[in-house]
N, C-alpha and C. Protein backbone atom coordinates (compact mmCIF):
# COMPACT_ATOMS: atom_id res chain seq x y z
N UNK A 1 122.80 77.84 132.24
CA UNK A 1 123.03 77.38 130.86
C UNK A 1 121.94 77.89 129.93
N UNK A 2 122.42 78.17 128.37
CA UNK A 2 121.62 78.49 127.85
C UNK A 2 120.88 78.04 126.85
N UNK A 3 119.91 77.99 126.03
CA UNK A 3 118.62 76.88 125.61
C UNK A 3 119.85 76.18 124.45
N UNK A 4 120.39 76.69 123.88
CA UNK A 4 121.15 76.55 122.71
C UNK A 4 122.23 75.15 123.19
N UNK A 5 123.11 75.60 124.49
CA UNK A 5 124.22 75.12 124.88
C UNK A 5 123.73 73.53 124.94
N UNK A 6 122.50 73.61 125.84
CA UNK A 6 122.06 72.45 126.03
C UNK A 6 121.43 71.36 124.62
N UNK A 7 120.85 71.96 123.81
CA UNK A 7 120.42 71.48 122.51
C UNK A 7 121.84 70.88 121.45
N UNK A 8 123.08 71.73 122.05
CA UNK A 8 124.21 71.29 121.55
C UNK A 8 124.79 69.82 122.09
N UNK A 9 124.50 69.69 123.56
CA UNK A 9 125.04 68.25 124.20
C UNK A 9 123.91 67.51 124.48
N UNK A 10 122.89 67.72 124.27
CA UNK A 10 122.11 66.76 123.68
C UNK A 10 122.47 66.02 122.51
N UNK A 11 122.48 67.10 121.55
CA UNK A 11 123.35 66.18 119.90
C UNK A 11 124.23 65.51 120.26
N UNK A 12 125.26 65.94 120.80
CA UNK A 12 126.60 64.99 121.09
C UNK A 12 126.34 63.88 121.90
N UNK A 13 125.74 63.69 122.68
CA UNK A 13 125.43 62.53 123.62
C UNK A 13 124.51 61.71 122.66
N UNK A 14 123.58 61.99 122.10
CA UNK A 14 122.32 61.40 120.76
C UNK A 14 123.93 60.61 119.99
N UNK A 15 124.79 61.40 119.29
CA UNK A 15 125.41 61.06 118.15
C UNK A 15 125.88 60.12 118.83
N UNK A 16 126.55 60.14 120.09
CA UNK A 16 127.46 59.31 120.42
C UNK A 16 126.95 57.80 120.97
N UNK A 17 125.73 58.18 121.58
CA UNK A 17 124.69 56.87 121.50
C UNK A 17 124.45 56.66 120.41
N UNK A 18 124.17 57.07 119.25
CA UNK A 18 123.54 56.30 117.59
C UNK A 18 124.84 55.12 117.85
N UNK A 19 125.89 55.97 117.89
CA UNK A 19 127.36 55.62 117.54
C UNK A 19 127.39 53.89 118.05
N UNK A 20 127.12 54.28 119.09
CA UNK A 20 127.49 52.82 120.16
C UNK A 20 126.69 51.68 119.32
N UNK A 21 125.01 51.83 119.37
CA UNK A 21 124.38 51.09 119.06
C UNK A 21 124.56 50.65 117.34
N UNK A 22 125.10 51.68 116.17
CA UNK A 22 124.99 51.21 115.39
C UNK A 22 126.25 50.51 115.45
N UNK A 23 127.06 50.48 116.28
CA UNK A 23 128.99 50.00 116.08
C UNK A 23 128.46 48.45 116.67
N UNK A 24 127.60 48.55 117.89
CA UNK A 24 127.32 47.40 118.16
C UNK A 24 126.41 46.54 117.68
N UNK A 25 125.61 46.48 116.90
CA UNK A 25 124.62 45.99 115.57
C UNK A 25 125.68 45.72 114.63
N UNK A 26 125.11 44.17 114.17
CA UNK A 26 126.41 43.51 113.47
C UNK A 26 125.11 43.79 112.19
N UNK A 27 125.90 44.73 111.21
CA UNK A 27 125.02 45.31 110.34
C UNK A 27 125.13 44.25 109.27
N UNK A 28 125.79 43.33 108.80
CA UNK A 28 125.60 42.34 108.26
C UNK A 28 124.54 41.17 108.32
N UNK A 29 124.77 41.08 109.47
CA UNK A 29 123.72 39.85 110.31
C UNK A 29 122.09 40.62 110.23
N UNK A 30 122.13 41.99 110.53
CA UNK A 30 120.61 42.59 109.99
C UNK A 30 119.94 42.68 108.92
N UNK A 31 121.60 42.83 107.82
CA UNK A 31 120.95 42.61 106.87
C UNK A 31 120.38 41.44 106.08
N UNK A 32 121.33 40.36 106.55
CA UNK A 32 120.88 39.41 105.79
C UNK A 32 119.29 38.73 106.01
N UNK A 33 118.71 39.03 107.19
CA UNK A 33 118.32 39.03 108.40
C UNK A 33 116.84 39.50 107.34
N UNK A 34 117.02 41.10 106.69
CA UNK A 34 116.34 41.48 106.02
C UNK A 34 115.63 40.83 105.03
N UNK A 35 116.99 40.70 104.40
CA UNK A 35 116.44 39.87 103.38
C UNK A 35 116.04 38.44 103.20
N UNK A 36 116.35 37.76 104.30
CA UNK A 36 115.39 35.98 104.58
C UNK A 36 114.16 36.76 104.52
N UNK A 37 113.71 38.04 105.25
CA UNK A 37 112.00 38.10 105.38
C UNK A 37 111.68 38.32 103.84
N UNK A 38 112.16 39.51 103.42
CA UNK A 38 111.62 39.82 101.97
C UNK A 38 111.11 39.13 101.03
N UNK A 39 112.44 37.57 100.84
CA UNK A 39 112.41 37.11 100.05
C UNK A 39 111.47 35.82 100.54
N UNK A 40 111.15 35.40 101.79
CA UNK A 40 110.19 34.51 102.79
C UNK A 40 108.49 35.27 102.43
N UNK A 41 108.33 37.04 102.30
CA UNK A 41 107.08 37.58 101.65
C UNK A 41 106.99 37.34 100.43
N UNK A 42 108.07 37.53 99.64
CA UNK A 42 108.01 37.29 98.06
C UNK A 42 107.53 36.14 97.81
N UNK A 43 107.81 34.78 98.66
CA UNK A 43 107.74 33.87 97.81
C UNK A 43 106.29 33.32 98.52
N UNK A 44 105.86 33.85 99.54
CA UNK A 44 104.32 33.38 99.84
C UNK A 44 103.09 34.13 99.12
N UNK A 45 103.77 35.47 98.51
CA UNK A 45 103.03 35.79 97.87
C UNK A 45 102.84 35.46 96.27
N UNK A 46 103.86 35.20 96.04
CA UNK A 46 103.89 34.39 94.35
C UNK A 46 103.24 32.71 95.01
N UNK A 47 103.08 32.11 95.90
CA UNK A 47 102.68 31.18 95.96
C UNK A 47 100.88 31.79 95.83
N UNK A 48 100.93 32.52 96.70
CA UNK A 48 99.50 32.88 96.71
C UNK A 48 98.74 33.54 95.34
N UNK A 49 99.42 34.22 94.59
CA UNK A 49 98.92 34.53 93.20
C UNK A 49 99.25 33.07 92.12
N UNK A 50 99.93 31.66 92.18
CA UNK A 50 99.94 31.12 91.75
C UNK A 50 98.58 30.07 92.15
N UNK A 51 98.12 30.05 93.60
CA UNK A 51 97.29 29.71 93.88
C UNK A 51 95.72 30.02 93.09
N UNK A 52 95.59 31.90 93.42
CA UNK A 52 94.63 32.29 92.59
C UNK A 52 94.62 32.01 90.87
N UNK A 53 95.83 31.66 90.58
CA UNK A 53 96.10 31.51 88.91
C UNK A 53 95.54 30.57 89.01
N UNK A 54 95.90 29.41 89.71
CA UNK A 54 95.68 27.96 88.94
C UNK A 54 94.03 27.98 89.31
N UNK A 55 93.59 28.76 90.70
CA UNK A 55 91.68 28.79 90.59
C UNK A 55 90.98 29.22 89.47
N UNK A 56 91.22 30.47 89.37
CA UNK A 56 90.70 31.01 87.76
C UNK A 56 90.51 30.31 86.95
N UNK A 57 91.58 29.71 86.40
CA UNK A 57 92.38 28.74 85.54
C UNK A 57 91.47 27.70 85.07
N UNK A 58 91.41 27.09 86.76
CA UNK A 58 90.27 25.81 87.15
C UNK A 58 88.71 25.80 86.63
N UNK A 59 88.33 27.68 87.11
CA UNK A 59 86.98 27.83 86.79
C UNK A 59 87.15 27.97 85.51
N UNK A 60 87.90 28.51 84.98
CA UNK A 60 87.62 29.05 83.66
C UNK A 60 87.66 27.59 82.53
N UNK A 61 88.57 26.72 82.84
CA UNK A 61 88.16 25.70 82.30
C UNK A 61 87.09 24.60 82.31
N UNK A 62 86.45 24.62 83.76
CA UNK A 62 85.42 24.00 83.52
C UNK A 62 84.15 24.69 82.95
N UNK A 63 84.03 26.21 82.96
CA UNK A 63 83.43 26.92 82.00
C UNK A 63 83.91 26.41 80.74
N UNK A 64 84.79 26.41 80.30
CA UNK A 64 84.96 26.21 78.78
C UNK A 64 84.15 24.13 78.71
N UNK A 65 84.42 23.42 79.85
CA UNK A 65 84.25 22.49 79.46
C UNK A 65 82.78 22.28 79.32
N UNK A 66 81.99 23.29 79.94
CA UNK A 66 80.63 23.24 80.18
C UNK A 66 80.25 23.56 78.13
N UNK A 67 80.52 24.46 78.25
CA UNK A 67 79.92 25.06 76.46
C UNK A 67 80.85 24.13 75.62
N UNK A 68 81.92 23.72 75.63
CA UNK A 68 82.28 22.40 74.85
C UNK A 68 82.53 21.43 75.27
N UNK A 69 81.86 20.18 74.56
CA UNK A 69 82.04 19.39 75.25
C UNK A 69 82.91 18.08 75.02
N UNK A 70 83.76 18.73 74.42
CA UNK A 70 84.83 17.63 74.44
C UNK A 70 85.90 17.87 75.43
N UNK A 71 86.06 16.71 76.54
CA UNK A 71 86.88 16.02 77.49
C UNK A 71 88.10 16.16 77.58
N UNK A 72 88.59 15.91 76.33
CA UNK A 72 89.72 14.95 76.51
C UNK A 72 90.55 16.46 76.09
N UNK A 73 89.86 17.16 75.25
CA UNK A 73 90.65 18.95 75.02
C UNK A 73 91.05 19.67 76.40
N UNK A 74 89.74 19.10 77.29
CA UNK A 74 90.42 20.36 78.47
C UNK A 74 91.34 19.68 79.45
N UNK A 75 91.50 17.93 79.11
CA UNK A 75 92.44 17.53 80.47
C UNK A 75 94.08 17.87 79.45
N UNK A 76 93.81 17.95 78.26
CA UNK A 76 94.89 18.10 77.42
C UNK A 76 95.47 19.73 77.81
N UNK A 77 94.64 20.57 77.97
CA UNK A 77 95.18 21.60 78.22
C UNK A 77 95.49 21.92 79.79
N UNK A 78 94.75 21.14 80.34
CA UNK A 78 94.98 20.89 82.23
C UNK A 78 96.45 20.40 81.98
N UNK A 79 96.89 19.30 81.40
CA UNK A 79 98.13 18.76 81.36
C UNK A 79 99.23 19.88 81.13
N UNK A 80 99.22 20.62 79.88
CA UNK A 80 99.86 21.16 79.53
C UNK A 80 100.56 22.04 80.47
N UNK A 81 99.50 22.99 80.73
CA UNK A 81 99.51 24.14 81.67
C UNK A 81 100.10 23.80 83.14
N UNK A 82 99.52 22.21 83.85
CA UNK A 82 100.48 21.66 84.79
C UNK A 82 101.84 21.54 84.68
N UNK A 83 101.94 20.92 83.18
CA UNK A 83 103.43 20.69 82.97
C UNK A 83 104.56 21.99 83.36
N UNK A 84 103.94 23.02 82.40
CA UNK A 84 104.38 24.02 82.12
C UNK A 84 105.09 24.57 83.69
N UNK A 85 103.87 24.86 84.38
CA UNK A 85 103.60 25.06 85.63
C UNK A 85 104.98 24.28 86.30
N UNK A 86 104.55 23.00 86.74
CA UNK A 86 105.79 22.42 87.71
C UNK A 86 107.17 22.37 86.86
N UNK A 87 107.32 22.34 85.73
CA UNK A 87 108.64 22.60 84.84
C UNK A 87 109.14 23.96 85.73
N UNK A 88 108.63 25.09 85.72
CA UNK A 88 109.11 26.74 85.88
C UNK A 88 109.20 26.48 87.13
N UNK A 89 108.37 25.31 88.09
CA UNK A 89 108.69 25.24 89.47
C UNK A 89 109.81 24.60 89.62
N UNK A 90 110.02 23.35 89.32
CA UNK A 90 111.69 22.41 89.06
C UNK A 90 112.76 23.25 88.55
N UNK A 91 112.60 23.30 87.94
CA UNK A 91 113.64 24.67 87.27
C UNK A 91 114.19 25.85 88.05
N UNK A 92 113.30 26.24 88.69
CA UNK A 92 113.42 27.46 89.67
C UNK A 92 114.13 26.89 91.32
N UNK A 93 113.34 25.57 91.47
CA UNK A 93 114.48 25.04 92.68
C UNK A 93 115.20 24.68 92.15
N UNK A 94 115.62 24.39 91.26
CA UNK A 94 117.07 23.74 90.68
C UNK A 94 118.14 24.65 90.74
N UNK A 95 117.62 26.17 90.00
CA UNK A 95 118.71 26.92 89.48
C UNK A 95 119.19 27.58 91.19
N UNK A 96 118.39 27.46 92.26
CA UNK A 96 118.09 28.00 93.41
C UNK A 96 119.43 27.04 94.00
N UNK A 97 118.96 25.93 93.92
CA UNK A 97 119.79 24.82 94.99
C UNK A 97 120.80 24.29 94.11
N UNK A 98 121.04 24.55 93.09
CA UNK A 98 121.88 23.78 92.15
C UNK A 98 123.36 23.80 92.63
N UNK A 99 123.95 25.20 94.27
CA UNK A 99 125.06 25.23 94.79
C UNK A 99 125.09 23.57 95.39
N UNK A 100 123.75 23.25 96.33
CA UNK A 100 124.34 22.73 96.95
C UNK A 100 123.59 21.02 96.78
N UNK A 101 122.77 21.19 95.89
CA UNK A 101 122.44 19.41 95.15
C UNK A 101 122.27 19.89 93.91
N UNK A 102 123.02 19.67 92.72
CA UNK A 102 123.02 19.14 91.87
C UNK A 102 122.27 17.76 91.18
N UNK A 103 122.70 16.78 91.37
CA UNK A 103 121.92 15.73 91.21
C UNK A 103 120.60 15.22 91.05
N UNK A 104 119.99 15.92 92.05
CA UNK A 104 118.53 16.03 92.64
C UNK A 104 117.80 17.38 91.89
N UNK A 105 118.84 17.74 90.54
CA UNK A 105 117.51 18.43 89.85
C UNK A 105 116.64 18.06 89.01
N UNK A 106 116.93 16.61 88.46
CA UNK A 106 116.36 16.03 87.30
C UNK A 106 115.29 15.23 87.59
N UNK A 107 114.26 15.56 88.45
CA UNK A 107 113.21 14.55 88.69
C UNK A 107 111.69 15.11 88.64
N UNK A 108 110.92 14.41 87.92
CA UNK A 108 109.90 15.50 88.16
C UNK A 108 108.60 14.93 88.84
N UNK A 109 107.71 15.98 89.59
CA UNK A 109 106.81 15.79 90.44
C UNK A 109 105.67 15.24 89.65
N UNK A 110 104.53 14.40 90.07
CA UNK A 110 103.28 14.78 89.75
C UNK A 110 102.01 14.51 90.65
């Protein structure tokens, strides 16, 4: 046999194995599969930059509370910014779960 012939049924036996394995891979189930992880990274990482937000946030306000010293301005803006904060969080499980509870979007954390 010659180098060629063989490089030819190699391919065919390769194709015909891809064949099997991708026919037998329930390409649905992988994908969805995919995307639980993606969206399981996405959301630990927006947890984790919401984490670093609200530190900054933290220092940067008790810096501000250090050079001014009125109190009651920075828990006013602590409030706010919480509000703000768990509102876009309620909201976001709501519009998320709203298929399958309704009811249980109107309550809020503190």
């Amino acid at each position: 046999m010659s180098r060629p012939c063989i490089n030819v049924l190699l391919m065919i036996f390769f194709k015909q194995h891809f064949y099997k394995v991708a026919s037998s891979l329930k390409t649905v189930d992988f994908l969805r599969n995919c995307c639980r992880i993606s969206q399981f990274f996405i959301a630990v990482i927006l947890l984790l930059l919401i984490v670093v937000v609200l530190f900054f946030a933290f220092l940067f306000l008790r810096y501000i509370a250090k050079i001014v010293k009125h109190h009651v301005l920075v828990v006013a803006v602590v409030k706010v910014f919480w509000l703000l904060l768990t509102k876009e969080i309620i909201v976001g499980k709501a519009s998320k779960c709203s298929m399958s509870q309704k009811r249980h979007s109107h309550y809020h954390h503190h």
